[in-house]
N, C-alpha and C. Protein backbone atom coordinates (compact mmCIF):
# COMPACT_ATOMS: atom_id res chain seq x y z
N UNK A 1 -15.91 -80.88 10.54
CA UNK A 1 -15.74 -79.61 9.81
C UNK A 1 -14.62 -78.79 10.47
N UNK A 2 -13.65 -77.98 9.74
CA UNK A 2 -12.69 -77.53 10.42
C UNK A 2 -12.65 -75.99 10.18
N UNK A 3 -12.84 -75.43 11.46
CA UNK A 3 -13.49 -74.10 11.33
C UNK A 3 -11.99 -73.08 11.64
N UNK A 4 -10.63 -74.09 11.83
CA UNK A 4 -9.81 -73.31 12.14
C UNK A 4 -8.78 -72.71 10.72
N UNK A 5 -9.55 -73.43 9.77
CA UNK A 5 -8.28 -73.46 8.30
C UNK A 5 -8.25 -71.68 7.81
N UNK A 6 -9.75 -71.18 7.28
CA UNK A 6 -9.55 -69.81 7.19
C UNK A 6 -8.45 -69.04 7.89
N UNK A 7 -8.52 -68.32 9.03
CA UNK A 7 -7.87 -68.36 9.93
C UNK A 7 -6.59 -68.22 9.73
N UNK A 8 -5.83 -69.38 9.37
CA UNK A 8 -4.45 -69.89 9.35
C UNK A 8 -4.22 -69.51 8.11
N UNK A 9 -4.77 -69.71 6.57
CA UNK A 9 -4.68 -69.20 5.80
C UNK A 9 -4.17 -67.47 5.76
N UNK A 10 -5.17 -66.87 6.26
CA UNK A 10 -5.00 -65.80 6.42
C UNK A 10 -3.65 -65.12 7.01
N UNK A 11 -3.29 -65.90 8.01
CA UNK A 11 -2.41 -65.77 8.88
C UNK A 11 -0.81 -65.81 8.11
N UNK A 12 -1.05 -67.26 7.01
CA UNK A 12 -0.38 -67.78 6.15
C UNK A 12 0.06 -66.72 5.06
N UNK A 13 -0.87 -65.88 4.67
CA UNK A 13 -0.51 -65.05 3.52
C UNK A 13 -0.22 -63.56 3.89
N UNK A 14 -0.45 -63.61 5.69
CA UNK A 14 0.43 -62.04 5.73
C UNK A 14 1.80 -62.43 6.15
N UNK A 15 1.89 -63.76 6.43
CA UNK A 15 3.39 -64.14 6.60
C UNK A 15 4.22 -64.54 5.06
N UNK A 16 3.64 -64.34 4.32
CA UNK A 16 4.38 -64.43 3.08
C UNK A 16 5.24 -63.23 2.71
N UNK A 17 6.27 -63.77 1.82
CA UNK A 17 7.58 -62.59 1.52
C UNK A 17 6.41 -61.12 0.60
N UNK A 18 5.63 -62.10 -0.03
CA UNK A 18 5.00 -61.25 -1.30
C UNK A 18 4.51 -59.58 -0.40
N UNK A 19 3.64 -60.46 0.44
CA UNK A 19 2.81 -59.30 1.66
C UNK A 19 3.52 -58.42 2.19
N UNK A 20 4.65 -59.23 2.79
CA UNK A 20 5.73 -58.51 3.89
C UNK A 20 5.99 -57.40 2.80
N UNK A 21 6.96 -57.62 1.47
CA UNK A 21 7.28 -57.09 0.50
C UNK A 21 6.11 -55.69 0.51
N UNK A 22 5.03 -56.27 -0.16
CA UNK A 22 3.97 -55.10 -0.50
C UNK A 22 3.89 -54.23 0.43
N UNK A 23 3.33 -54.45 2.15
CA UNK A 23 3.60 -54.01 2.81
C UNK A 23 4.73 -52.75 3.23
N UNK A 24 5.28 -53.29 3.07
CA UNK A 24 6.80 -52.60 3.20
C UNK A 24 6.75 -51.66 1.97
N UNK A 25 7.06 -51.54 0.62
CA UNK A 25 6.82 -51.03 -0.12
C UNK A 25 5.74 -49.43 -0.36
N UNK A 26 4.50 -50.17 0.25
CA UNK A 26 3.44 -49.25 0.70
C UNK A 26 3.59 -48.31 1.73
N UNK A 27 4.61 -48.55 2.88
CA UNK A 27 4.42 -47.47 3.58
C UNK A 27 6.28 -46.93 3.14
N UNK A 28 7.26 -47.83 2.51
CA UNK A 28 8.17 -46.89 2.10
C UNK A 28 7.91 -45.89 1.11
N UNK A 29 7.13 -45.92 0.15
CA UNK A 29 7.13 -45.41 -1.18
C UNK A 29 5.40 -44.11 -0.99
N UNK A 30 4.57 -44.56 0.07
CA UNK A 30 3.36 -43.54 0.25
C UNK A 30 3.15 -43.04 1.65
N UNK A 31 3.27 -44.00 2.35
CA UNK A 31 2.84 -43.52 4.04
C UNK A 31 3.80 -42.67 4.44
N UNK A 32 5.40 -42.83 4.54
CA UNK A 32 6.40 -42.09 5.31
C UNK A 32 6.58 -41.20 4.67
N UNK A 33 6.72 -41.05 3.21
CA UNK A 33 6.89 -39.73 2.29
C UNK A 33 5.61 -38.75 3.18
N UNK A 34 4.51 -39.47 2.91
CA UNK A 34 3.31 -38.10 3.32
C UNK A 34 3.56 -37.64 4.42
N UNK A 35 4.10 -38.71 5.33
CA UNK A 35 4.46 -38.18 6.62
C UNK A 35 4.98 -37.14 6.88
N UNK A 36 6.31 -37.41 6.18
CA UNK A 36 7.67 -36.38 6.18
C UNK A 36 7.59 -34.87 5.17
N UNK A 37 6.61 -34.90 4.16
CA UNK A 37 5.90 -33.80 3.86
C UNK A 37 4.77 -33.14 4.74
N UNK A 38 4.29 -33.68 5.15
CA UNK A 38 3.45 -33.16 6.09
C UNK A 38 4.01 -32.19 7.43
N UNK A 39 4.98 -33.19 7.41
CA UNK A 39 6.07 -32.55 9.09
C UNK A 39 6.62 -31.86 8.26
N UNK A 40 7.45 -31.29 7.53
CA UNK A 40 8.03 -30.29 6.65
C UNK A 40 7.22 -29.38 6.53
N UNK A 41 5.58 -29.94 5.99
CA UNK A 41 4.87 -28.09 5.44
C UNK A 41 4.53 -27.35 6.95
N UNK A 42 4.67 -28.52 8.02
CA UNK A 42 4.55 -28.05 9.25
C UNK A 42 5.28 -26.92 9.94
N UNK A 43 6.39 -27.77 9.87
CA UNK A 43 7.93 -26.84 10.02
C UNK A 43 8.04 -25.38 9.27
N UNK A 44 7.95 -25.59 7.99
CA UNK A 44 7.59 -24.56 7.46
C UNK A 44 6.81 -23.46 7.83
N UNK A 45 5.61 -23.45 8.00
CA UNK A 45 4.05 -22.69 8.58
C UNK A 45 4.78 -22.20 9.45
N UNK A 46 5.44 -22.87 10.42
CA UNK A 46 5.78 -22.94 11.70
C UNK A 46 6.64 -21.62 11.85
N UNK A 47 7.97 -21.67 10.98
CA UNK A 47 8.82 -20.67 10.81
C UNK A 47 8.25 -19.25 10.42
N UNK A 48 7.26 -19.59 9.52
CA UNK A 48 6.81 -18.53 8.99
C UNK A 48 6.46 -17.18 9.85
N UNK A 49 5.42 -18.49 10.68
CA UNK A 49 4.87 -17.54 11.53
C UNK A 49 5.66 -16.83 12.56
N UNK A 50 6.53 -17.22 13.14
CA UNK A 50 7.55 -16.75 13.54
C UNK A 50 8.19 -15.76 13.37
N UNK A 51 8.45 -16.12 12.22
CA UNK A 51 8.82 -14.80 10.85
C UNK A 51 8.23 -13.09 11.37
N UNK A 52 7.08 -13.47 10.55
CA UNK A 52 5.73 -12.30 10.74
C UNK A 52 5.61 -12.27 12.12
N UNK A 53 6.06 -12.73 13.45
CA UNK A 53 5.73 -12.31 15.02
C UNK A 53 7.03 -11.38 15.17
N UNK A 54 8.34 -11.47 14.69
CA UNK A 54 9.17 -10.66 14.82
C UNK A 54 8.77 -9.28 13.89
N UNK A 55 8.47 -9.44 12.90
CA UNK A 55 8.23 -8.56 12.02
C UNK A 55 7.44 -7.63 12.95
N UNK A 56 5.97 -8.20 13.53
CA UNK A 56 4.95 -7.06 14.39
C UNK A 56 6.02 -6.63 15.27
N UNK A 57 6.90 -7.22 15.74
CA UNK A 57 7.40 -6.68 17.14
C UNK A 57 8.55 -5.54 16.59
N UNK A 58 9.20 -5.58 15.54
CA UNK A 58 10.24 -4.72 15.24
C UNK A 58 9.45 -3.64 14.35
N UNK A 59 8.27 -3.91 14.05
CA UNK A 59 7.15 -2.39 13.47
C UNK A 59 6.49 -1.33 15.00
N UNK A 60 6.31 -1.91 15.74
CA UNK A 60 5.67 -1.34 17.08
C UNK A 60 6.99 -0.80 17.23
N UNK A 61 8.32 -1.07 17.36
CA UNK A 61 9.67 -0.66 17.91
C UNK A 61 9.75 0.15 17.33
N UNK A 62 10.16 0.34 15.91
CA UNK A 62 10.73 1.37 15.20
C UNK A 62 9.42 2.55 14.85
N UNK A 63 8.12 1.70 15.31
CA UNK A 63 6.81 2.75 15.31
C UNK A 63 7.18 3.94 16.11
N UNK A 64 7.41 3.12 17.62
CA UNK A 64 7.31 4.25 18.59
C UNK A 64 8.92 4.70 18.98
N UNK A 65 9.70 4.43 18.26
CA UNK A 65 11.11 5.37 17.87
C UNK A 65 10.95 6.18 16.84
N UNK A 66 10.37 6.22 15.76
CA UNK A 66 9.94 7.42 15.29
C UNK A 66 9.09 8.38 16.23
N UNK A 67 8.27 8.06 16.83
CA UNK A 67 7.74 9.27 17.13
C UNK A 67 8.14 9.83 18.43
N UNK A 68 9.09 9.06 19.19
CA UNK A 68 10.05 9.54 19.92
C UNK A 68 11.51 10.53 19.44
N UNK A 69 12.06 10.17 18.42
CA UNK A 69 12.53 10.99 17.52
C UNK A 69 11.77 12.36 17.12
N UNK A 70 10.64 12.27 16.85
CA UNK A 70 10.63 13.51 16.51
C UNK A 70 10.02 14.40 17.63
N UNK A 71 8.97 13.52 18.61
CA UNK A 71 9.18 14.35 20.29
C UNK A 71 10.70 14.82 20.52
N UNK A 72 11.61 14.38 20.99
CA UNK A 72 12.78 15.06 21.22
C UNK A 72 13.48 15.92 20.29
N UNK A 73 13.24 15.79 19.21
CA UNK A 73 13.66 16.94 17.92
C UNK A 73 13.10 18.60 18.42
N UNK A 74 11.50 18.26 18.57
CA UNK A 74 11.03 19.23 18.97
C UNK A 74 11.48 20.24 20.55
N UNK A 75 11.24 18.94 21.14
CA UNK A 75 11.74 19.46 22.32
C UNK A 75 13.23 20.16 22.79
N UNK A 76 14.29 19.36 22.06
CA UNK A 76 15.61 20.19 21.71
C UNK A 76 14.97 21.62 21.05
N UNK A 77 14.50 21.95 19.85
CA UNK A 77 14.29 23.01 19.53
C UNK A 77 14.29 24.29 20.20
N UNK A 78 13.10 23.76 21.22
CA UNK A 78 12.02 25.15 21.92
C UNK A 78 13.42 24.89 22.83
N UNK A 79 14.29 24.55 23.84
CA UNK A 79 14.98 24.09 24.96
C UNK A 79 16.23 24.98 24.59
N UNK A 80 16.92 24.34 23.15
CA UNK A 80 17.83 25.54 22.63
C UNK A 80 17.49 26.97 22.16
N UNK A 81 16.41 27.62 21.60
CA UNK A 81 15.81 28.68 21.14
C UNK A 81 15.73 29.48 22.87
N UNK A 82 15.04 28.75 23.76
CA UNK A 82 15.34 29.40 25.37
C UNK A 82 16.70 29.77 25.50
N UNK A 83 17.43 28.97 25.58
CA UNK A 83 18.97 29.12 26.33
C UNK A 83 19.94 30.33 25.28
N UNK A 84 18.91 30.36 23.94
CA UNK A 84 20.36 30.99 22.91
C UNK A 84 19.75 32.84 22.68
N UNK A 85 18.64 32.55 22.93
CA UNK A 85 17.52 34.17 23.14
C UNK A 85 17.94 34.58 21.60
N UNK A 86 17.70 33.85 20.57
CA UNK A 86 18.19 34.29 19.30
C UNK A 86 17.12 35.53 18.37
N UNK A 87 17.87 36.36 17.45
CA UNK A 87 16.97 37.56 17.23
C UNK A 87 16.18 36.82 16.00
N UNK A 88 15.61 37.75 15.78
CA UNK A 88 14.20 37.49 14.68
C UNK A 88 14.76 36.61 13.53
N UNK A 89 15.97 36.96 12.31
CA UNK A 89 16.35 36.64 11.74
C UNK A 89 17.23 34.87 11.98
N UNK A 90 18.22 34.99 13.23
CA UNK A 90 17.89 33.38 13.45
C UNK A 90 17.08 32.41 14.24
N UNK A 91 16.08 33.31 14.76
CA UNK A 91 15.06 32.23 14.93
C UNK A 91 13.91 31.55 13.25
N UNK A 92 14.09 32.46 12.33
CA UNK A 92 13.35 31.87 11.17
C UNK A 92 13.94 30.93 10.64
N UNK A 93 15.22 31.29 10.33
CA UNK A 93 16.33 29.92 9.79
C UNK A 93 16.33 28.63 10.59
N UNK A 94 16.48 28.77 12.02
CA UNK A 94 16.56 27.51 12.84
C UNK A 94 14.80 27.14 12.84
N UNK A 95 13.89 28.11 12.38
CA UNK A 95 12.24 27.69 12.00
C UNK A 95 11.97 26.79 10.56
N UNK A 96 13.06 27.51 10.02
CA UNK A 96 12.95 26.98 8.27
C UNK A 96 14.18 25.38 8.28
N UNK A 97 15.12 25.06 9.36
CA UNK A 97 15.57 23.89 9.53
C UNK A 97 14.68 22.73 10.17
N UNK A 98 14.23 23.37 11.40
CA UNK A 98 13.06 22.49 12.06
C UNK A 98 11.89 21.87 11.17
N UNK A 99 11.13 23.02 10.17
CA UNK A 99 9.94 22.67 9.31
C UNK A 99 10.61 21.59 8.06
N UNK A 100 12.21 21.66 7.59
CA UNK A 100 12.52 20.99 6.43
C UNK A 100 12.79 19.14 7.37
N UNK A 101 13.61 19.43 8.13
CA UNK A 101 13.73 17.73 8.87
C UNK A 101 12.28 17.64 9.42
N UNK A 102 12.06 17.81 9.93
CA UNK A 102 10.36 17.42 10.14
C UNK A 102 9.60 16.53 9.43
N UNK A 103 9.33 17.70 8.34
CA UNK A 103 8.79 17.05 7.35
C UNK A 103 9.21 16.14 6.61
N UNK A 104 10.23 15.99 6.44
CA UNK A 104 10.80 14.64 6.11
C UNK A 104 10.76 13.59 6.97
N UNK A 105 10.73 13.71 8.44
CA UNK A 105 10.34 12.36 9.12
C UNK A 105 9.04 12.03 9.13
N UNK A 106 8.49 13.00 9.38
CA UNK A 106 6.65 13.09 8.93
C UNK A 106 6.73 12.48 7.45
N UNK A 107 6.89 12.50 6.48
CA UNK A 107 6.47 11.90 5.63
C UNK A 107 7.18 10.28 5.20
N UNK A 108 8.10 10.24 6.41
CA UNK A 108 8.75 8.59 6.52
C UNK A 108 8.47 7.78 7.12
N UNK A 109 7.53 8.43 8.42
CA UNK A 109 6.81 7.58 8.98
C UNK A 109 5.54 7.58 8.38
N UNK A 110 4.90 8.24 8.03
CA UNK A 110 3.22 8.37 7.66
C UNK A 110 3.79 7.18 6.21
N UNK A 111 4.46 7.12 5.33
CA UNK A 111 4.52 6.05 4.35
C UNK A 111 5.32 4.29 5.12
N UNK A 112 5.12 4.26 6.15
CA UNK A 112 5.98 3.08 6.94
C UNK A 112 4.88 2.61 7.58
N UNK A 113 3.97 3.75 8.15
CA UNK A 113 2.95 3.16 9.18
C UNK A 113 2.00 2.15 8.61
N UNK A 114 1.25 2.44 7.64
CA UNK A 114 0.60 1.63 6.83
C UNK A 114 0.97 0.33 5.81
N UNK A 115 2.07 0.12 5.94
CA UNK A 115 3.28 -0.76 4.73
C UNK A 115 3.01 -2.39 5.53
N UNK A 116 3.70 -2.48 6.64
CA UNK A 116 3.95 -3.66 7.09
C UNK A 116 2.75 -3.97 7.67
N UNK A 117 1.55 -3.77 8.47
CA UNK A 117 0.65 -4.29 8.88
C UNK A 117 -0.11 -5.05 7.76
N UNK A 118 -0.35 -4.20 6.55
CA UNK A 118 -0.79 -4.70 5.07
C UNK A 118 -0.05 -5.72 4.74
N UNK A 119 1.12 -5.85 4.55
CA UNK A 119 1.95 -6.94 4.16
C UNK A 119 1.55 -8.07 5.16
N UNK A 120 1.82 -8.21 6.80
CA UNK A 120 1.69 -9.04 7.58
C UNK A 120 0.00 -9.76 7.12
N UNK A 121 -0.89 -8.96 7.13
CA UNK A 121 -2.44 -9.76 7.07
C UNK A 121 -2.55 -10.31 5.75
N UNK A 122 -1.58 -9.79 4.68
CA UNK A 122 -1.92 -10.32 3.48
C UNK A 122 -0.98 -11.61 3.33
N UNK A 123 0.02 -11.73 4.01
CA UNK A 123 1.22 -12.90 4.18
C UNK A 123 0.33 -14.04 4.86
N UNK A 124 -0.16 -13.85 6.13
CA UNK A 124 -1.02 -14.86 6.61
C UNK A 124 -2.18 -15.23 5.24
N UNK A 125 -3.35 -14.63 4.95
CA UNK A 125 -4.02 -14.75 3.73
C UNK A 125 -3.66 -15.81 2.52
N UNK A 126 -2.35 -14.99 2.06
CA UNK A 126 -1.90 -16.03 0.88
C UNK A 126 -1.36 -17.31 1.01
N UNK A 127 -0.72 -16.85 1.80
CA UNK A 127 0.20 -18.27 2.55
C UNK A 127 -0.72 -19.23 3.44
N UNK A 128 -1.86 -18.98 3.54
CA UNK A 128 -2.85 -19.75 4.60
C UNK A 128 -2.05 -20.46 5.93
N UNK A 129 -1.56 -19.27 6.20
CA UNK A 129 -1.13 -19.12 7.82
C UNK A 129 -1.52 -19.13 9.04
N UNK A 130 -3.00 -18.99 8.32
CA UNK A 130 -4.26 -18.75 9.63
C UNK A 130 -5.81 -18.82 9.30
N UNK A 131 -6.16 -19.44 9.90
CA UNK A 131 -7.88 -19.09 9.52
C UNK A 131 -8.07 -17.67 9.09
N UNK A 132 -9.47 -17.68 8.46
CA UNK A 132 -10.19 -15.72 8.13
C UNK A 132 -10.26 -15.23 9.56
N UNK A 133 -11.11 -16.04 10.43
CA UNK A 133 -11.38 -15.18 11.67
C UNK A 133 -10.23 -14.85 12.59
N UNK A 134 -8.63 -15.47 12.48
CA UNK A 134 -7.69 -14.92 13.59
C UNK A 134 -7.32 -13.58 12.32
N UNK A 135 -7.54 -13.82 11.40
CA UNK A 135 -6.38 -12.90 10.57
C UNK A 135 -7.90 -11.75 10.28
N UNK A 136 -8.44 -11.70 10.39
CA UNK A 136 -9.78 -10.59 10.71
C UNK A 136 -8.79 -10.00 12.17
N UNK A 137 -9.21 -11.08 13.40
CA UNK A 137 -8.97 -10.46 14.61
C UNK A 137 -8.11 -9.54 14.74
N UNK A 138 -6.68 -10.01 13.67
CA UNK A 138 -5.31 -9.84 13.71
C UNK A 138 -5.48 -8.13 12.86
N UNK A 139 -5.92 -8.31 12.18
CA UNK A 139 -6.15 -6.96 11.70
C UNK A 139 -7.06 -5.90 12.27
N UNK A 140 -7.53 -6.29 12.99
CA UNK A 140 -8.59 -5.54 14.13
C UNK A 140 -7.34 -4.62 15.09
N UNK A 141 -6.07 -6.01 15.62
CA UNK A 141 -5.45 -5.43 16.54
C UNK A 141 -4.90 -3.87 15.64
N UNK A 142 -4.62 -4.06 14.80
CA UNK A 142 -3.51 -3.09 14.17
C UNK A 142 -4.39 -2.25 13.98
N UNK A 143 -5.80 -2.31 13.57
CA UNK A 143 -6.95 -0.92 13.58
C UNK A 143 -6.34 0.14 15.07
N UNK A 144 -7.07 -0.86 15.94
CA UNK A 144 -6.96 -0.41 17.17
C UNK A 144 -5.45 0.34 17.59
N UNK A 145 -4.75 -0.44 17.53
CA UNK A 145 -3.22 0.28 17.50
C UNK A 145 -3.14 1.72 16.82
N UNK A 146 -3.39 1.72 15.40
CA UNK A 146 -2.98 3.02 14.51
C UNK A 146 -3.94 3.70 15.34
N UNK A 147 -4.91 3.79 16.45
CA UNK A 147 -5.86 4.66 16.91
C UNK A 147 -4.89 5.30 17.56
N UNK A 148 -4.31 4.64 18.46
CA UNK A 148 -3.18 5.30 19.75
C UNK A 148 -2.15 5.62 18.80
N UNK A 149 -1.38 5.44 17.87
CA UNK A 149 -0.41 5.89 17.43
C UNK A 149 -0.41 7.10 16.57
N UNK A 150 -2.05 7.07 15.84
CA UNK A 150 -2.22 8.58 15.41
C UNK A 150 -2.28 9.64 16.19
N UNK A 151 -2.95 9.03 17.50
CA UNK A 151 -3.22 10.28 18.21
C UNK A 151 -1.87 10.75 19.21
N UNK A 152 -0.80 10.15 19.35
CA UNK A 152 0.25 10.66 19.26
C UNK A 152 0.89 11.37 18.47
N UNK A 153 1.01 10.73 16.47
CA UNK A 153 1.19 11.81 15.68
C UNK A 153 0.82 12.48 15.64
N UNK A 154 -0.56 13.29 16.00
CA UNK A 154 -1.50 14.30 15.39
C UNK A 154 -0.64 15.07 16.85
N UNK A 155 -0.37 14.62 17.61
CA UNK A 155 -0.16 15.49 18.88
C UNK A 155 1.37 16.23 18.75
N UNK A 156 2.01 15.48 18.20
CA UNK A 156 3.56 16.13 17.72
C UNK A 156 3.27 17.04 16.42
N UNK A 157 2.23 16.82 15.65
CA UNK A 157 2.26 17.63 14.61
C UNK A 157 1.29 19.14 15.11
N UNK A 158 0.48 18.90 16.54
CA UNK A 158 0.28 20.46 16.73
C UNK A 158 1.64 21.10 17.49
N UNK A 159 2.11 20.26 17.88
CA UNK A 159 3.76 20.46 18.41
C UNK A 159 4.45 21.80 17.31
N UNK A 160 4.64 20.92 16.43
CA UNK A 160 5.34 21.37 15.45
C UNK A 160 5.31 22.39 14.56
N UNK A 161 3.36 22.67 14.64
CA UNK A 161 3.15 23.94 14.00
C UNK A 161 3.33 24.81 14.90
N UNK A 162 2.83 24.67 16.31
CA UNK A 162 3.40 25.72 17.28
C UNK A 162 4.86 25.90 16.94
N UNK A 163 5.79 25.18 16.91
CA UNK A 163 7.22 25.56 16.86
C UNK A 163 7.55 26.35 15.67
N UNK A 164 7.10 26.14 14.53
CA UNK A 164 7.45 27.05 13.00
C UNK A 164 6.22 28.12 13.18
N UNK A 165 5.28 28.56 13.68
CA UNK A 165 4.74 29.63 13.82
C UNK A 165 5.33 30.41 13.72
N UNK A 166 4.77 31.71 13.03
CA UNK A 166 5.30 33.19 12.93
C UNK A 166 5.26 33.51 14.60
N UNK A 167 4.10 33.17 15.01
CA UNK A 167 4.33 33.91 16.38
C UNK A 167 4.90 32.70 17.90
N UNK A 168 5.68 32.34 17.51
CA UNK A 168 6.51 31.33 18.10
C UNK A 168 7.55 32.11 19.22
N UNK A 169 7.42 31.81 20.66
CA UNK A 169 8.00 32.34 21.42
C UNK A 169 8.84 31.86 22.46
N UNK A 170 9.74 31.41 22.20
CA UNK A 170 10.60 30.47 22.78
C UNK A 170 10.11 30.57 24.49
N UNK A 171 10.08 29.34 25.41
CA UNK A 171 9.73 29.33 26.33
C UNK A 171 7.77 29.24 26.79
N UNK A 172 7.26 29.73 25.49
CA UNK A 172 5.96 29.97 25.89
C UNK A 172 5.22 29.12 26.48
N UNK A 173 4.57 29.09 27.44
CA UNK A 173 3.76 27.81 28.38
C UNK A 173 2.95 27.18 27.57
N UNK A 174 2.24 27.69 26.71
CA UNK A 174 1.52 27.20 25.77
C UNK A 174 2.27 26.05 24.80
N UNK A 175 3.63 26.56 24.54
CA UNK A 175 4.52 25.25 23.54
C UNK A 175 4.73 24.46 24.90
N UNK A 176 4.73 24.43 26.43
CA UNK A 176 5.34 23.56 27.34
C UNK A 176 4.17 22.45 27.40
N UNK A 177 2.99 23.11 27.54
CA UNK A 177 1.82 22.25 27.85
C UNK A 177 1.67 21.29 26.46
N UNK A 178 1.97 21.86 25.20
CA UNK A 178 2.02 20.95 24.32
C UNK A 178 3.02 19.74 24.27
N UNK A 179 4.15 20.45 24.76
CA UNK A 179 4.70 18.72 24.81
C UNK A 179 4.63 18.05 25.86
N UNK A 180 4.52 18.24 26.83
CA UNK A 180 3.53 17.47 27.87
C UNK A 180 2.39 16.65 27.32
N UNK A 181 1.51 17.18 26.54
CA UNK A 181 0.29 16.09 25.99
C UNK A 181 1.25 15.53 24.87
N UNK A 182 1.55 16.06 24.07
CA UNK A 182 2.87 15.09 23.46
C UNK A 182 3.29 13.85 24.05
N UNK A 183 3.89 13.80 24.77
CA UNK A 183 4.37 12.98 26.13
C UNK A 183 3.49 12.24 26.18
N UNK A 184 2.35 12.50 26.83
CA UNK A 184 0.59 11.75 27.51
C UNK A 184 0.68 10.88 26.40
N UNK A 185 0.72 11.36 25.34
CA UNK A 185 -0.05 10.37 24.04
C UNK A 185 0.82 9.33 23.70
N UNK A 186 2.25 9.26 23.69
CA UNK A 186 3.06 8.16 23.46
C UNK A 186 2.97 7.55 24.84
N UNK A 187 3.06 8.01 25.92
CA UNK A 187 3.00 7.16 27.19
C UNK A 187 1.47 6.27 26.90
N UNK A 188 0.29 6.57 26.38
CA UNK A 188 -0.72 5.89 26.28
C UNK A 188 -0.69 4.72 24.79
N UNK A 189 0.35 5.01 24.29
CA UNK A 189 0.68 4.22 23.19
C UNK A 189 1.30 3.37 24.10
N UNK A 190 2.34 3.48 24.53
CA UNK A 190 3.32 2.28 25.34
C UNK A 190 2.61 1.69 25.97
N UNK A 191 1.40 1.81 26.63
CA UNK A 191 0.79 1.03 27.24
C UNK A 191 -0.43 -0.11 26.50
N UNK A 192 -1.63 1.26 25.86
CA UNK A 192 -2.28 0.26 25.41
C UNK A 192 -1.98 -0.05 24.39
N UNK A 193 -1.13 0.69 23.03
CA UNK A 193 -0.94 0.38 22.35
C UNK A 193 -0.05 -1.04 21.45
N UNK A 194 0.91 -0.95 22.69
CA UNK A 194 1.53 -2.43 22.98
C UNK A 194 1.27 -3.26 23.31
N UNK A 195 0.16 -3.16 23.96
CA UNK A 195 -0.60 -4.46 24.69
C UNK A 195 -1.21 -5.10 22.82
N UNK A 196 -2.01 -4.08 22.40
CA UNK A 196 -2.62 -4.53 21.07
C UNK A 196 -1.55 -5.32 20.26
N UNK A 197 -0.27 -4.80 20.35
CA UNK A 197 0.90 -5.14 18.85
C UNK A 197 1.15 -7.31 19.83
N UNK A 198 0.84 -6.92 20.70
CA UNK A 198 1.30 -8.00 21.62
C UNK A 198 0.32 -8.80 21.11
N UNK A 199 -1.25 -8.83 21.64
CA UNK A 199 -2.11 -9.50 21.29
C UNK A 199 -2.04 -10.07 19.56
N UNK A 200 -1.51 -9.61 18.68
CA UNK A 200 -1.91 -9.40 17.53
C UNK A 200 -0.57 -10.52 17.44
N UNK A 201 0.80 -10.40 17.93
CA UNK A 201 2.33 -10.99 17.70
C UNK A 201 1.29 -12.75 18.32
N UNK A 202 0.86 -12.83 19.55
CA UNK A 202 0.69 -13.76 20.20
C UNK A 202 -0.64 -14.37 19.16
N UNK A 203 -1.63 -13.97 18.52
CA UNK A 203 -2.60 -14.84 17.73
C UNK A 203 -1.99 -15.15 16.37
N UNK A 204 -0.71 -14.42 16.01
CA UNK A 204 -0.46 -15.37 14.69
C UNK A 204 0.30 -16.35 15.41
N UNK A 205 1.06 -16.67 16.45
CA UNK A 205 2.09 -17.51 17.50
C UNK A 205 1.35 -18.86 17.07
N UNK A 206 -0.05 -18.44 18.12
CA UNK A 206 -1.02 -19.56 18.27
C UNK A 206 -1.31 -20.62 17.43
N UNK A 207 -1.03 -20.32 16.07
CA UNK A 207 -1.86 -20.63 14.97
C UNK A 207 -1.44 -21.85 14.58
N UNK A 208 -2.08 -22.53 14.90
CA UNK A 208 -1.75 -24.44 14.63
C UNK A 208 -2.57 -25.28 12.92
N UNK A 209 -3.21 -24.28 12.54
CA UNK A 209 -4.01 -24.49 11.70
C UNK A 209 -3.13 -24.86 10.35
């Protein structure tokens, strides 16, 4: 009985052109395509995310240059109003210039602050950039963030009503101590608040998914 023929047969028909052929065929025409789509939607994801990590990092930047902008706006104000001892009539005008630019940066940042964090968690979302639970986390960071960054705005905006006050007195210790906590509150943004924009840039980085 010859138990070696199977075997050789077998052996026989993956050495055939037909096999080799099929073979070949099968991974030119299905295996390497999926491959090379696969490494592409990779590449892709890949960039993306990238994308959206610059994006967090140039929103925290131009975050806390706005509200450095309008700390030093203020602070020029009260600094020139000292040095110029101006009478009643132009201190209201340089009151009624201060309250009109103001409010216009106040209302350019307050419509900016909320824009791109929304866009970023909803880009991961649609685009399935990330699991629910990093892009939860990821939106947690930016909660936490707008905490420190309001409470810097809210701190320039008692700034500011002190400065357009009727009873506004150039030099007054009371406007000095305000921008001092002014100050406090962006210095506590730069710290923890960046740490958050960081954490938040570094978990979409991560994202291999």
């Amino acid at each position: 009985m010859n138990t070696e023929q199977p075997p050789q047969k077998s052996a026989d028909i993956l050495k055939h052109p037909l096999t080799v052929l099929l073979v070949g065929t099968l991974l030119g025409s299905i295996l390497i395509p999926l491959g090379s789509n696969f490494l592409a939607t990779q590449r892709i994801r890949r960039e993306a995310r990238q994308d959206l990590v610059r994006r967090v990092l140039e929103y925290d930047t131009m975050t806390r240059q706005a509200l450095l902008s309008l700390h030093t706006r203020l602070n020029l104000f009260d600094d020139k109003m000292q040095s110029f001892h101006p009478n009643t009539t132009v201190l209201l005008a340089e009151q009624g210039k201060l309250y009109e630019s103001a409010v216009k940066q106040y209302l350019a940042f307050d419509n900016s602050l909320w824009t791109t964090p929304e866009q970023i968690v909803n880009e991961l979302r649609l685009r399935r950039l990330a699991p629910e639970e990093s892009i939860v986390a990821i939106k947690g960071y930016f909660s936490e963030y707008h905490h420190y960054v309001w409470s810097a705005r809210d701190s320039l905006m008692i700034l500011w009503t002190a400065c357009v006050n009727s009873d506004y007195s150039p030099g007054d210790p009371n406007i000095q101590k305000l921008i001092v906590d002014a100050k406090d509150y962006r210095n506590t943004l730069e710290n923890e608040g960046v740490a958050l924009i960081l954490k938040a840039a570094h978990k979409i980085q991560e994202q291999v998914w």
